[in-house]
N, C-alpha and C. Protein backbone atom coordinates (compact mmCIF):
# COMPACT_ATOMS: atom_id res chain seq x y z
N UNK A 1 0.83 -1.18 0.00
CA UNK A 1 0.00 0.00 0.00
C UNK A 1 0.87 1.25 0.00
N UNK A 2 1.78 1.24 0.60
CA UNK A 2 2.70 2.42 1.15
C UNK A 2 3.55 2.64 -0.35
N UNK A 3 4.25 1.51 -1.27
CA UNK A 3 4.55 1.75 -2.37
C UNK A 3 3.57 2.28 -3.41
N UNK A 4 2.29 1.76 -3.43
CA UNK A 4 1.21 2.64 -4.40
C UNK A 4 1.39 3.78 -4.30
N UNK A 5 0.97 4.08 -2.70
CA UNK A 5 0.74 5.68 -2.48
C UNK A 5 2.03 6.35 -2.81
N UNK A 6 2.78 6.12 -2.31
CA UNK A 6 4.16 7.00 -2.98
C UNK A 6 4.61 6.82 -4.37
N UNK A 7 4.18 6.01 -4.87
CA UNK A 7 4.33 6.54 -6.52
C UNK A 7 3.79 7.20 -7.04
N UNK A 8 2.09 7.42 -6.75
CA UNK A 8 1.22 8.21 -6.60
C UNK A 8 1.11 9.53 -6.36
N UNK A 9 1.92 9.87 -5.40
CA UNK A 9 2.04 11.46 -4.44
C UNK A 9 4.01 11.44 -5.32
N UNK A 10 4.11 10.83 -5.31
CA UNK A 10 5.61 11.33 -6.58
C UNK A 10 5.63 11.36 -7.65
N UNK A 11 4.34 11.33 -8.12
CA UNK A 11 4.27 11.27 -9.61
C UNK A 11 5.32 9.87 -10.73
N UNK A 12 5.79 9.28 -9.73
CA UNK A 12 6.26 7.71 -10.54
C UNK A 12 5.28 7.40 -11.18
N UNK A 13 5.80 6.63 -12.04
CA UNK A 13 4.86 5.39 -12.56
C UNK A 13 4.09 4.43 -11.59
N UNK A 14 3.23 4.12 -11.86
CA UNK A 14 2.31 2.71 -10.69
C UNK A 14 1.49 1.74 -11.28
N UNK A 15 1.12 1.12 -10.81
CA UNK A 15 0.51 -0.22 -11.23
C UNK A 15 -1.31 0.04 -10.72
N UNK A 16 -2.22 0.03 -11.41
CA UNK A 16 -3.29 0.25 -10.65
C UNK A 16 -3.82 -1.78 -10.08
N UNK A 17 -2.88 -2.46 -10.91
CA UNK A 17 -3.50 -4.07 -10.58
C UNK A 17 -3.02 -4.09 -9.24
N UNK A 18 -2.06 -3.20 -8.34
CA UNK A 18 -1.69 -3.23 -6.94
C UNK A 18 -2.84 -3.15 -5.99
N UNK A 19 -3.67 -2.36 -6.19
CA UNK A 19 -4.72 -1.94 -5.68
C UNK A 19 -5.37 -3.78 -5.39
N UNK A 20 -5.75 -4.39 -6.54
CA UNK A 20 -6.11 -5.34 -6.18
C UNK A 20 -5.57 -6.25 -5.34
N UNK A 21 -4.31 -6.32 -5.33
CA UNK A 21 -3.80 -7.23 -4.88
C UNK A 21 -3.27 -7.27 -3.42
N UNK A 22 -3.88 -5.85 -2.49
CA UNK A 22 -3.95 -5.64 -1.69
C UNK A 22 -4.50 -6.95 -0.23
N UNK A 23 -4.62 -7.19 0.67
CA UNK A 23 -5.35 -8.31 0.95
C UNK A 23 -6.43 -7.57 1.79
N UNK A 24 -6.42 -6.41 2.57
CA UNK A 24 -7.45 -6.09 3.19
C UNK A 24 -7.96 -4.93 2.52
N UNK A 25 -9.65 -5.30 2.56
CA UNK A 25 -10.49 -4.25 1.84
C UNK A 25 -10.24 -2.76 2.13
N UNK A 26 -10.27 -2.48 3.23
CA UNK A 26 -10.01 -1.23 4.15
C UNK A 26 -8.86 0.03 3.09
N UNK A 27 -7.61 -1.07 3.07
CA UNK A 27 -6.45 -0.44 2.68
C UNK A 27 -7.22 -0.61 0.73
N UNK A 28 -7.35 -1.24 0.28
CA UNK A 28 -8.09 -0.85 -0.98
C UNK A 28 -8.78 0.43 -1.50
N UNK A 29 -9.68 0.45 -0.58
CA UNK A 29 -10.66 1.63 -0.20
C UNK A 29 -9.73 2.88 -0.61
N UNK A 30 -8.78 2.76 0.78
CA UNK A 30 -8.29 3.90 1.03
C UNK A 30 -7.19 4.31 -0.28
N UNK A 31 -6.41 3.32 -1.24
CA UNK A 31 -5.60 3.34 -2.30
C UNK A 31 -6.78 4.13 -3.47
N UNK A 32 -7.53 3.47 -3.47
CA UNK A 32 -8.81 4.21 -4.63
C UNK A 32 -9.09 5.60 -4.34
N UNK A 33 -9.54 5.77 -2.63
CA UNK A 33 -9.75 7.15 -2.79
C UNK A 33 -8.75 8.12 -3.14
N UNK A 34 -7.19 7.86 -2.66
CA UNK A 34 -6.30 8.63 -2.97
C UNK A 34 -5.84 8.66 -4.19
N UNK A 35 -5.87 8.06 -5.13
CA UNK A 35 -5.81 7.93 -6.50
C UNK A 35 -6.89 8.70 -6.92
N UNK A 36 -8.36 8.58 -6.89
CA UNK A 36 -9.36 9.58 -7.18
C UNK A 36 -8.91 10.82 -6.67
N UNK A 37 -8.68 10.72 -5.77
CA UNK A 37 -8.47 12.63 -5.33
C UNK A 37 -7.33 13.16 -5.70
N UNK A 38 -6.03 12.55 -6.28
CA UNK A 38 -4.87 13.21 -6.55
C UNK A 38 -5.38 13.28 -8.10
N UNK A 39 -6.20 12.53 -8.92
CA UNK A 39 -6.41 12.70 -10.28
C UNK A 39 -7.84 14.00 -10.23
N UNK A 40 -8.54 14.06 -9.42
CA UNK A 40 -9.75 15.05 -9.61
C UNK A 40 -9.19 16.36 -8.91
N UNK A 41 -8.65 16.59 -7.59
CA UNK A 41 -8.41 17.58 -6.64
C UNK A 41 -6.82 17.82 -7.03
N UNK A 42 -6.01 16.73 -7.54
CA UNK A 42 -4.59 17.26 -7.16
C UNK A 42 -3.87 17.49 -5.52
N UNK A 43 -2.43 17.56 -5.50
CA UNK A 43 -1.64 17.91 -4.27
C UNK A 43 -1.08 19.38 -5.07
N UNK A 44 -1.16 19.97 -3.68
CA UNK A 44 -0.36 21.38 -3.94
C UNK A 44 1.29 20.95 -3.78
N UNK A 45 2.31 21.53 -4.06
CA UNK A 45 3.39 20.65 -3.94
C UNK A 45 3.92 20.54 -2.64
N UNK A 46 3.73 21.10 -1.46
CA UNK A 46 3.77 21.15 0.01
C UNK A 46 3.00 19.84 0.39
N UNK A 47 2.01 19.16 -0.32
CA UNK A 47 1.37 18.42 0.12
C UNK A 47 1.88 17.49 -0.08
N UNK A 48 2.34 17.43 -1.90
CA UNK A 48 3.26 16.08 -2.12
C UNK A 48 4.30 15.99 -1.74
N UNK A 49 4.92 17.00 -1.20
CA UNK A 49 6.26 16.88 -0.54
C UNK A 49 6.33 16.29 1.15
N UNK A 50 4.79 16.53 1.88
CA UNK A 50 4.44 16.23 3.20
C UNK A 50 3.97 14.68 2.95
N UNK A 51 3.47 14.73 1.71
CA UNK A 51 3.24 12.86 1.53
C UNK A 51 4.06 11.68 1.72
N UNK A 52 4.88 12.54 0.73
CA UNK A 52 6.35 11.65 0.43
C UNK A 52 6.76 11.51 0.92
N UNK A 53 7.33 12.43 1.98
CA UNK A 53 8.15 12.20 3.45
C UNK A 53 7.69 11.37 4.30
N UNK A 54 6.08 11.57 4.36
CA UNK A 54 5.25 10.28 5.31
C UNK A 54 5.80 8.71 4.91
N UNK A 55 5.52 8.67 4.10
CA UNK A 55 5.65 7.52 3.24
C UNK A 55 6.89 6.86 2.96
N UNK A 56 7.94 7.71 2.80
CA UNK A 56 9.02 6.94 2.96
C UNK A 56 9.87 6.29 3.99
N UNK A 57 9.85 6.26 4.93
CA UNK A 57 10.15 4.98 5.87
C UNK A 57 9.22 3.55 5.48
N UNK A 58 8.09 3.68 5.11
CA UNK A 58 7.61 2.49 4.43
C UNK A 58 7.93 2.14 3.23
N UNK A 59 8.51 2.82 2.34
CA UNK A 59 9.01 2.13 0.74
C UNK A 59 10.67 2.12 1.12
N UNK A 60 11.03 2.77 1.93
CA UNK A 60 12.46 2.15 2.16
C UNK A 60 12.54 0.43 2.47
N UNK A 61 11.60 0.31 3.77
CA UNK A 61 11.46 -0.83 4.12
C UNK A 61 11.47 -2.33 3.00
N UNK A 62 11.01 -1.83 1.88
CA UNK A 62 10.51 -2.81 0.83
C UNK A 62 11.69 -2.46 -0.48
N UNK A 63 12.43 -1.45 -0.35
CA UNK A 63 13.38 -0.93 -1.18
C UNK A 63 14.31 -2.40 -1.73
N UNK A 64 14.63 -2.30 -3.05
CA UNK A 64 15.59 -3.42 -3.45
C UNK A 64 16.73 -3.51 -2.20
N UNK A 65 17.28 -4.42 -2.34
CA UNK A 65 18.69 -4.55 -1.80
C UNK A 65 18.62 -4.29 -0.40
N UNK A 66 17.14 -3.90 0.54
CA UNK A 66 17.17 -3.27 1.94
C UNK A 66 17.20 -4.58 2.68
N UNK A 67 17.67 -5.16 4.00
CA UNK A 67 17.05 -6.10 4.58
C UNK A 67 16.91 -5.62 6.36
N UNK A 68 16.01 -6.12 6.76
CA UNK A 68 15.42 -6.17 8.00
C UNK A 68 14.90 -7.05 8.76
């Protein structure tokens, strides 16, 4: 989930089949709405910059080559 959203709020490339492959509905939900609202509403860039920062301690975690 944490890799969607930050490709998302960084403007990367993303996979929308992630969304599915999510296992709990909840976090689905919440991947759709933020995808709807960054494509209808947009981030101001303070926002995507407050995103990204959220978010990255969780895509580090999953980062190539990281182990834990």
């Amino acid at each position: 989930m944490a890799a969607f959203a930050a490709s998302l709020v960084n403007g990367n490339e993303f996979n929308l089949a992630q969304i599915e492959q999510l296992p709990d509905a909840a976090d689905r939900v919440l991947c759709l709405q933020l995808f709807e609202y960054c494509m209808t509403e947009g981030l101001t860039e303070d926002e995507r910059r407050d995103a990204s920062e959220a978010f990255q301690p969780f895509t580090e975690i999953h980062a190539t080559g990281t182990r834990h």
